[in-house]
PDB file of N, CA and C in Angstrom:
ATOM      1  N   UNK A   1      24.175 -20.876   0.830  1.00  0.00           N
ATOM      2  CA  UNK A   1      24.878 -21.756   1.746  1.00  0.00           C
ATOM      3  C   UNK A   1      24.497 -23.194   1.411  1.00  0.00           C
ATOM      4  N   UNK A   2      25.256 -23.818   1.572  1.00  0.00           N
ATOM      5  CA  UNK A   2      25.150 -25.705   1.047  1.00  0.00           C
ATOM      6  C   UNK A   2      24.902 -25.847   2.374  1.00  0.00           C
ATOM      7  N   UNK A   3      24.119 -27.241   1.633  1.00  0.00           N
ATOM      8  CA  UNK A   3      23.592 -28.566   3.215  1.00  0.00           C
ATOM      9  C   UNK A   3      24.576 -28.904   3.984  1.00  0.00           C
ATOM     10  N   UNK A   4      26.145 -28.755   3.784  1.00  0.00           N
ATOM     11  CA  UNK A   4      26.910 -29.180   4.473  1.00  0.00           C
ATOM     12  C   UNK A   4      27.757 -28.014   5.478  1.00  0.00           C
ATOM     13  N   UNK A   5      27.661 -27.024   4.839  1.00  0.00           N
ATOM     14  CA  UNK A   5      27.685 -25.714   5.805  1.00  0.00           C
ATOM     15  C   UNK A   5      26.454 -26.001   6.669  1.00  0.00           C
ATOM     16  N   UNK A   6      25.256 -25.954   6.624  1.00  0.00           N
ATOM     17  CA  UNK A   6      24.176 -25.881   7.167  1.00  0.00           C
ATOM     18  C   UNK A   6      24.630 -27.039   8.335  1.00  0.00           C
ATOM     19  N   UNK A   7      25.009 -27.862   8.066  1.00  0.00           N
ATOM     20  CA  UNK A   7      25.209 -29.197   9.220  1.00  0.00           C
ATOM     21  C   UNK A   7      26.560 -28.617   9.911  1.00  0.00           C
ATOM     22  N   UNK A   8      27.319 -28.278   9.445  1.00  0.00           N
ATOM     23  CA  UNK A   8      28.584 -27.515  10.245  1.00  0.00           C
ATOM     24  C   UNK A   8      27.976 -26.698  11.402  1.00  0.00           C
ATOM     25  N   UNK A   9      27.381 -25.787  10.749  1.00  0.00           N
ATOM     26  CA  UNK A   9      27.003 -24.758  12.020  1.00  0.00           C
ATOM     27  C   UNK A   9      25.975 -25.623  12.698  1.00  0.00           C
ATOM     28  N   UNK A  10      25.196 -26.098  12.571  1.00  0.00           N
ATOM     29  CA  UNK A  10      24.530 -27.181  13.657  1.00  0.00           C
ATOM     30  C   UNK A  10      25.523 -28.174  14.770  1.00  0.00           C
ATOM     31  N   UNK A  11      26.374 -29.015  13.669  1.00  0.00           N
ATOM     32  CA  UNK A  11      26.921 -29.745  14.695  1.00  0.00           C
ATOM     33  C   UNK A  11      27.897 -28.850  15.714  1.00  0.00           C
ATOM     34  N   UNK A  12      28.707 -27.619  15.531  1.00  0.00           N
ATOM     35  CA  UNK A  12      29.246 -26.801  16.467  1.00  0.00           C
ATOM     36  C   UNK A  12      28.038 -26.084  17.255  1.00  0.00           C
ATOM     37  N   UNK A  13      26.889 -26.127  16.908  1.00  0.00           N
ATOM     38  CA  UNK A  13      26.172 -25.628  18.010  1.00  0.00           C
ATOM     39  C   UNK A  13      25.648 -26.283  19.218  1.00  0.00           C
ATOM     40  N   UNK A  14      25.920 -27.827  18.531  1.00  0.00           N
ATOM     41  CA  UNK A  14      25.254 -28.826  19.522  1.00  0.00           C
ATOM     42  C   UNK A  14      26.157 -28.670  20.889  1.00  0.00           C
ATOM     43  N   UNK A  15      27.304 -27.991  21.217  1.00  0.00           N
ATOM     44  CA  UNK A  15      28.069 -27.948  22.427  1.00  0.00           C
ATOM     45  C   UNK A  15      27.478 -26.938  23.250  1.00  0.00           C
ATOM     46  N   UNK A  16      27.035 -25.989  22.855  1.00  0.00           N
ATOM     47  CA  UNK A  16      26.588 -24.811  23.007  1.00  0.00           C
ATOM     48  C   UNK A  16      25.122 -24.922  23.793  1.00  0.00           C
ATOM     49  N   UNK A  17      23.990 -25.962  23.326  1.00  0.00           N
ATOM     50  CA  UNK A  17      22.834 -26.238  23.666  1.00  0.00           C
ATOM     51  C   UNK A  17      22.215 -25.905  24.999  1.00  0.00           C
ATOM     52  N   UNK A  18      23.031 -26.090  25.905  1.00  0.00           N
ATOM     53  CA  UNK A  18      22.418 -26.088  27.392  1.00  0.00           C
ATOM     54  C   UNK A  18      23.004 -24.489  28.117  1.00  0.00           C
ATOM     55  N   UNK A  19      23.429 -23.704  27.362  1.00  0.00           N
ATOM     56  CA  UNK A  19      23.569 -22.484  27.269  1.00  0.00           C
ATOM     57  C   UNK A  19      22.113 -21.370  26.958  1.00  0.00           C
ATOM     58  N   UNK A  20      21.785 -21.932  26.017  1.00  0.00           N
ATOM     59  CA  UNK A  20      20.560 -21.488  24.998  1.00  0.00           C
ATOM     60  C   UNK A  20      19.427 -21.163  26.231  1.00  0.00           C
ATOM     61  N   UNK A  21      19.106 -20.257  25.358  1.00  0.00           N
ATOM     62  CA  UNK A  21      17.443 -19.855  25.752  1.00  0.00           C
ATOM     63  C   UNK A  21      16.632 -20.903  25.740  1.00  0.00           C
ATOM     64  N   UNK A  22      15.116 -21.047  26.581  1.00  0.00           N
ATOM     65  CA  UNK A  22      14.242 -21.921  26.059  1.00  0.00           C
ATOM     66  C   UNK A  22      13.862 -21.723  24.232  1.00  0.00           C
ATOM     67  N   UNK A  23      13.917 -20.495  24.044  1.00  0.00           N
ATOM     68  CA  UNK A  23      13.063 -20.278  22.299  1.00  0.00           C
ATOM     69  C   UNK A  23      14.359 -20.330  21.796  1.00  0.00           C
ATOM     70  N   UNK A  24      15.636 -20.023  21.818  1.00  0.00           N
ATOM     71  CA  UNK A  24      16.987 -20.658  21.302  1.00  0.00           C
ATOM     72  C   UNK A  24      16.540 -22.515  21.253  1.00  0.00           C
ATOM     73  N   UNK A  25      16.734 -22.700  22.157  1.00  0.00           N
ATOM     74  CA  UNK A  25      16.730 -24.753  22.371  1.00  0.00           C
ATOM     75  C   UNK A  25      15.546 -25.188  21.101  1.00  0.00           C
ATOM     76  N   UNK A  26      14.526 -24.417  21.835  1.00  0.00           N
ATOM     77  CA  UNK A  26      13.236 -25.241  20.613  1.00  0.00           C
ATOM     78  C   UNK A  26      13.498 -24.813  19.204  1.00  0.00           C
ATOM     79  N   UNK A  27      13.787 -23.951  18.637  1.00  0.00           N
ATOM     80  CA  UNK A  27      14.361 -23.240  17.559  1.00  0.00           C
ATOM     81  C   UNK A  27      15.384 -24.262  16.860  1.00  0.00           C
ATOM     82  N   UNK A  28      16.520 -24.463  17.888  1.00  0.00           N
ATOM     83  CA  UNK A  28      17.480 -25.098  17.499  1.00  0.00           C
ATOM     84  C   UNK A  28      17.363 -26.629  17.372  1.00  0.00           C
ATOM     85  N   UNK A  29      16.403 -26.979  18.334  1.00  0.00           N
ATOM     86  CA  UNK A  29      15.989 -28.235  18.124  1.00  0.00           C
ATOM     87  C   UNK A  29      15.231 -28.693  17.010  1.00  0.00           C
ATOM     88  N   UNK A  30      14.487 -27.532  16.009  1.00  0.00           N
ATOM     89  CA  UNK A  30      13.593 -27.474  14.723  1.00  0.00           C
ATOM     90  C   UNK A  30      14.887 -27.716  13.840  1.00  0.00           C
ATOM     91  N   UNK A  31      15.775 -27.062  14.348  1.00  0.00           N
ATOM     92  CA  UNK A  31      16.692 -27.233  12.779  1.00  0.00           C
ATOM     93  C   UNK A  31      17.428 -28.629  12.916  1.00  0.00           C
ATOM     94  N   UNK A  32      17.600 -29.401  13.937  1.00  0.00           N
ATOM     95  CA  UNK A  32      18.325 -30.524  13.857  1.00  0.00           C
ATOM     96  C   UNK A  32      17.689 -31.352  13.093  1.00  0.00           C
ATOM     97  N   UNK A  33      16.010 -31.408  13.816  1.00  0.00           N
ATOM     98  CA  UNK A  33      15.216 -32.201  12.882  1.00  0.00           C
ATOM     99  C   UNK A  33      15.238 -32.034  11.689  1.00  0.00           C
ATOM    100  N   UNK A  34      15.605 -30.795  11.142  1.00  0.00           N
ATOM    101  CA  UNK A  34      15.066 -30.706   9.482  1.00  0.00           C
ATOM    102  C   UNK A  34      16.515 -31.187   8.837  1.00  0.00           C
ATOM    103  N   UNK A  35      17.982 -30.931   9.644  1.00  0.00           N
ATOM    104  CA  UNK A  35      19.142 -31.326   9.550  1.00  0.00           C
ATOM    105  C   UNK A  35      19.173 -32.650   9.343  1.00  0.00           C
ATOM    106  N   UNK A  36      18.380 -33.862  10.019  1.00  0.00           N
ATOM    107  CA  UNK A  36      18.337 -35.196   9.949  1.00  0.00           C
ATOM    108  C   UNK A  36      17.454 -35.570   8.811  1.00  0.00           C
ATOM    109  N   UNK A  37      16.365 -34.681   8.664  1.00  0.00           N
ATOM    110  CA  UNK A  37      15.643 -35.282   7.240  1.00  0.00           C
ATOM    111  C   UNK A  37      16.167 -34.889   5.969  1.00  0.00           C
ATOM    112  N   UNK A  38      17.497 -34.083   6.004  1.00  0.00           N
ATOM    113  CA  UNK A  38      18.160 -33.391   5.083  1.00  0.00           C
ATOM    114  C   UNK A  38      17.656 -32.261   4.428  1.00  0.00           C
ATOM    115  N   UNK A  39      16.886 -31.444   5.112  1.00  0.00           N
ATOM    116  CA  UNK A  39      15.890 -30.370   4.325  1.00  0.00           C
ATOM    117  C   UNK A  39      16.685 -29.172   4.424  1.00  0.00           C
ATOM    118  N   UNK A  40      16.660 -28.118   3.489  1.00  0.00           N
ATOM    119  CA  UNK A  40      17.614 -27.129   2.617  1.00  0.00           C
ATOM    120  C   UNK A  40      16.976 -26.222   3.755  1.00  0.00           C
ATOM    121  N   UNK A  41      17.797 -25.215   4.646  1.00  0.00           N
ATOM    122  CA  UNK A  41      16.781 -24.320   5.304  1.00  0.00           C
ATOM    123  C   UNK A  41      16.544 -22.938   4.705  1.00  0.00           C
ATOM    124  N   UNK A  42      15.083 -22.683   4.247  1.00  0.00           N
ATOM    125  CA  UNK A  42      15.075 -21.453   3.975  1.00  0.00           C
ATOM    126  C   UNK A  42      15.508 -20.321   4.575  1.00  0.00           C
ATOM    127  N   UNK A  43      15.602 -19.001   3.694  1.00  0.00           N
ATOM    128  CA  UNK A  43      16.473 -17.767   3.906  1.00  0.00           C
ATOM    129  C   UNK A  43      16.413 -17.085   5.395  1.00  0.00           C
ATOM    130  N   UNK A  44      14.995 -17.525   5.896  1.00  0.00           N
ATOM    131  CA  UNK A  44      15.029 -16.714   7.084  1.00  0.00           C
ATOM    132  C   UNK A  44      15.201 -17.131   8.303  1.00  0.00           C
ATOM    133  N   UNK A  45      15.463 -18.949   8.082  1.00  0.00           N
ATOM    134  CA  UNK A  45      15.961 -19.821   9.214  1.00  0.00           C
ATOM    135  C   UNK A  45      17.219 -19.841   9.117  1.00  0.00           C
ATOM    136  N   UNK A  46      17.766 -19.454   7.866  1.00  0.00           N
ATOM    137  CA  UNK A  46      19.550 -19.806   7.533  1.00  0.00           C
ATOM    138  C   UNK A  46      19.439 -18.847   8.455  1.00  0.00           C
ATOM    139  N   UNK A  47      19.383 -17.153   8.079  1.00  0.00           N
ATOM    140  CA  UNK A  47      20.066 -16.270   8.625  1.00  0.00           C
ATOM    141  C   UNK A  47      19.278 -16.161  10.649  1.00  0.00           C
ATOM    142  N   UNK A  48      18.524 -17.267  10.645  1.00  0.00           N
ATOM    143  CA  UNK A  48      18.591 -17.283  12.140  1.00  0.00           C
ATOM    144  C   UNK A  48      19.254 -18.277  12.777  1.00  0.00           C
ATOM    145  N   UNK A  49      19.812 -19.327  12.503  1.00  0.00           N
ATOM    146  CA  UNK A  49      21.281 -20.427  12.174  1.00  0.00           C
ATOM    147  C   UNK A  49      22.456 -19.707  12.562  1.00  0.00           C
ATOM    148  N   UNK A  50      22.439 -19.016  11.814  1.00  0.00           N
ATOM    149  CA  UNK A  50      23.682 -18.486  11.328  1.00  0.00           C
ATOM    150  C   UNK A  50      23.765 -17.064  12.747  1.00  0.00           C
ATOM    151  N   UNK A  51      22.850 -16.463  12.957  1.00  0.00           N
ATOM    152  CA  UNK A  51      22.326 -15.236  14.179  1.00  0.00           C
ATOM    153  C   UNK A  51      22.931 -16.468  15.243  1.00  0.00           C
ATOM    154  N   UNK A  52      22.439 -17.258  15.295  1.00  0.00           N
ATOM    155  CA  UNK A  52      22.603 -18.427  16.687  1.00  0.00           C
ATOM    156  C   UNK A  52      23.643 -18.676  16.771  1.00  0.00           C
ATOM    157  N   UNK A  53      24.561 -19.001  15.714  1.00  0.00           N
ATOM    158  CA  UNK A  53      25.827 -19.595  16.019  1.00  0.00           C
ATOM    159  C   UNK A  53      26.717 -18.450  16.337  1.00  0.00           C
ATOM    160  N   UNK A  54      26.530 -17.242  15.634  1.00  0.00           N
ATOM    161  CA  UNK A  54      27.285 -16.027  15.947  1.00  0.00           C
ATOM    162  C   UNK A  54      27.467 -15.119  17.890  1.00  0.00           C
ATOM    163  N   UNK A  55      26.059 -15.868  17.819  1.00  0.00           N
ATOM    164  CA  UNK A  55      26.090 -15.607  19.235  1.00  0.00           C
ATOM    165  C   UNK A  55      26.429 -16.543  20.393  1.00  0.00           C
ATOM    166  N   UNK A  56      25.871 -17.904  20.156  1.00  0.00           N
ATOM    167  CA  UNK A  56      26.932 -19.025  21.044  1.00  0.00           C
ATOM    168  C   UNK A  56      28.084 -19.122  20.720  1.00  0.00           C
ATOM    169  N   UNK A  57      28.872 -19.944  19.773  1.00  0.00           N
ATOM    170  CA  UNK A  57      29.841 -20.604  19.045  1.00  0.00           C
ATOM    171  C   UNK A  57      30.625 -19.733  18.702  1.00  0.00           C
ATOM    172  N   UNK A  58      30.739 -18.321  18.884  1.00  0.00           N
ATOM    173  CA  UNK A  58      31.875 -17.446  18.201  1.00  0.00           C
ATOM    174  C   UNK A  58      32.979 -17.979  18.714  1.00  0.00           C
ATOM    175  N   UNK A  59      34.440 -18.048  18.062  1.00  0.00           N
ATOM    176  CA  UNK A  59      35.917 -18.604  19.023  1.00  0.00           C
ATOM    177  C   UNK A  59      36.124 -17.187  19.166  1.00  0.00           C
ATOM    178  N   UNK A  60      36.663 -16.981  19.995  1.00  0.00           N
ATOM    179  CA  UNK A  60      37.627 -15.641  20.737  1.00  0.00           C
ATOM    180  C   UNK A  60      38.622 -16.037  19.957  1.00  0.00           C
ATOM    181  N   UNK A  61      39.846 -14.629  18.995  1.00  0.00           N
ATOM    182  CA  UNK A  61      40.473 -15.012  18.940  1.00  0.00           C
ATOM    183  C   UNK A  61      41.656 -15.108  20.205  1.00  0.00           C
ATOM    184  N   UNK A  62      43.210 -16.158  19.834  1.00  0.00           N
ATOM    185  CA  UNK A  62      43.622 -16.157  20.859  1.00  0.00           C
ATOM    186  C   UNK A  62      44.437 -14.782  21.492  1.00  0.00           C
ATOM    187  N   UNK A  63      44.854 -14.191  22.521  1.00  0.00           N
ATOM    188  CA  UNK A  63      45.710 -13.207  22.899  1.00  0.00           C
ATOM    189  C   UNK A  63      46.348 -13.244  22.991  1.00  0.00           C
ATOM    190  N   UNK A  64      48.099 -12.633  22.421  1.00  0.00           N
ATOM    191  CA  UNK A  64      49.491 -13.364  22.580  1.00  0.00           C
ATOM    192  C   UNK A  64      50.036 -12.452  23.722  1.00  0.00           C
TER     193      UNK A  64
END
C-alpha cells in the first residue's frame, strides 16, 4: 500500500473519530501522527488501519 492510500484511509477516518473506542482513538491518533511525519506504516499497523476503517468508514451500498 502507498503513503497516499495510507493518508486516504486516515483522512476518511477522521469523520468517524468520536465513534471510536478509547484504544480505537489512541491507536488512531498514533497513526495521524506518523501520517504527519510522513512515516510508511508497517505491516501490522497497515492491516490494523485498514481493520479500522473496515469497521467505521464502510459505505452501505445504496438500496434501489
Amino acid at each position: 500500500m502507498t503513503h497516499a492510500e495510507q493518508h486516504r484511509l486516515i483522512v476518511e477516518l477522521m469523520d468517524f473519530e468520536r465513534k471510536m473506542g478509547r484504544d480505537d482513538q489512541e491507536t488512531f491518533h498514533m497513526f495521524v501522527k506518523r501520517d504527519k511525519d510522513d512515516e510508511d506504516l508497517e505491516e501490522k499497523s497497515l492491516k490494523r488501519l485498514v481493520a479500522m476503517h473496515e469497521k467505521y468508514a464502510v459505505r452501505k451500498g445504496r438500496s434501489l
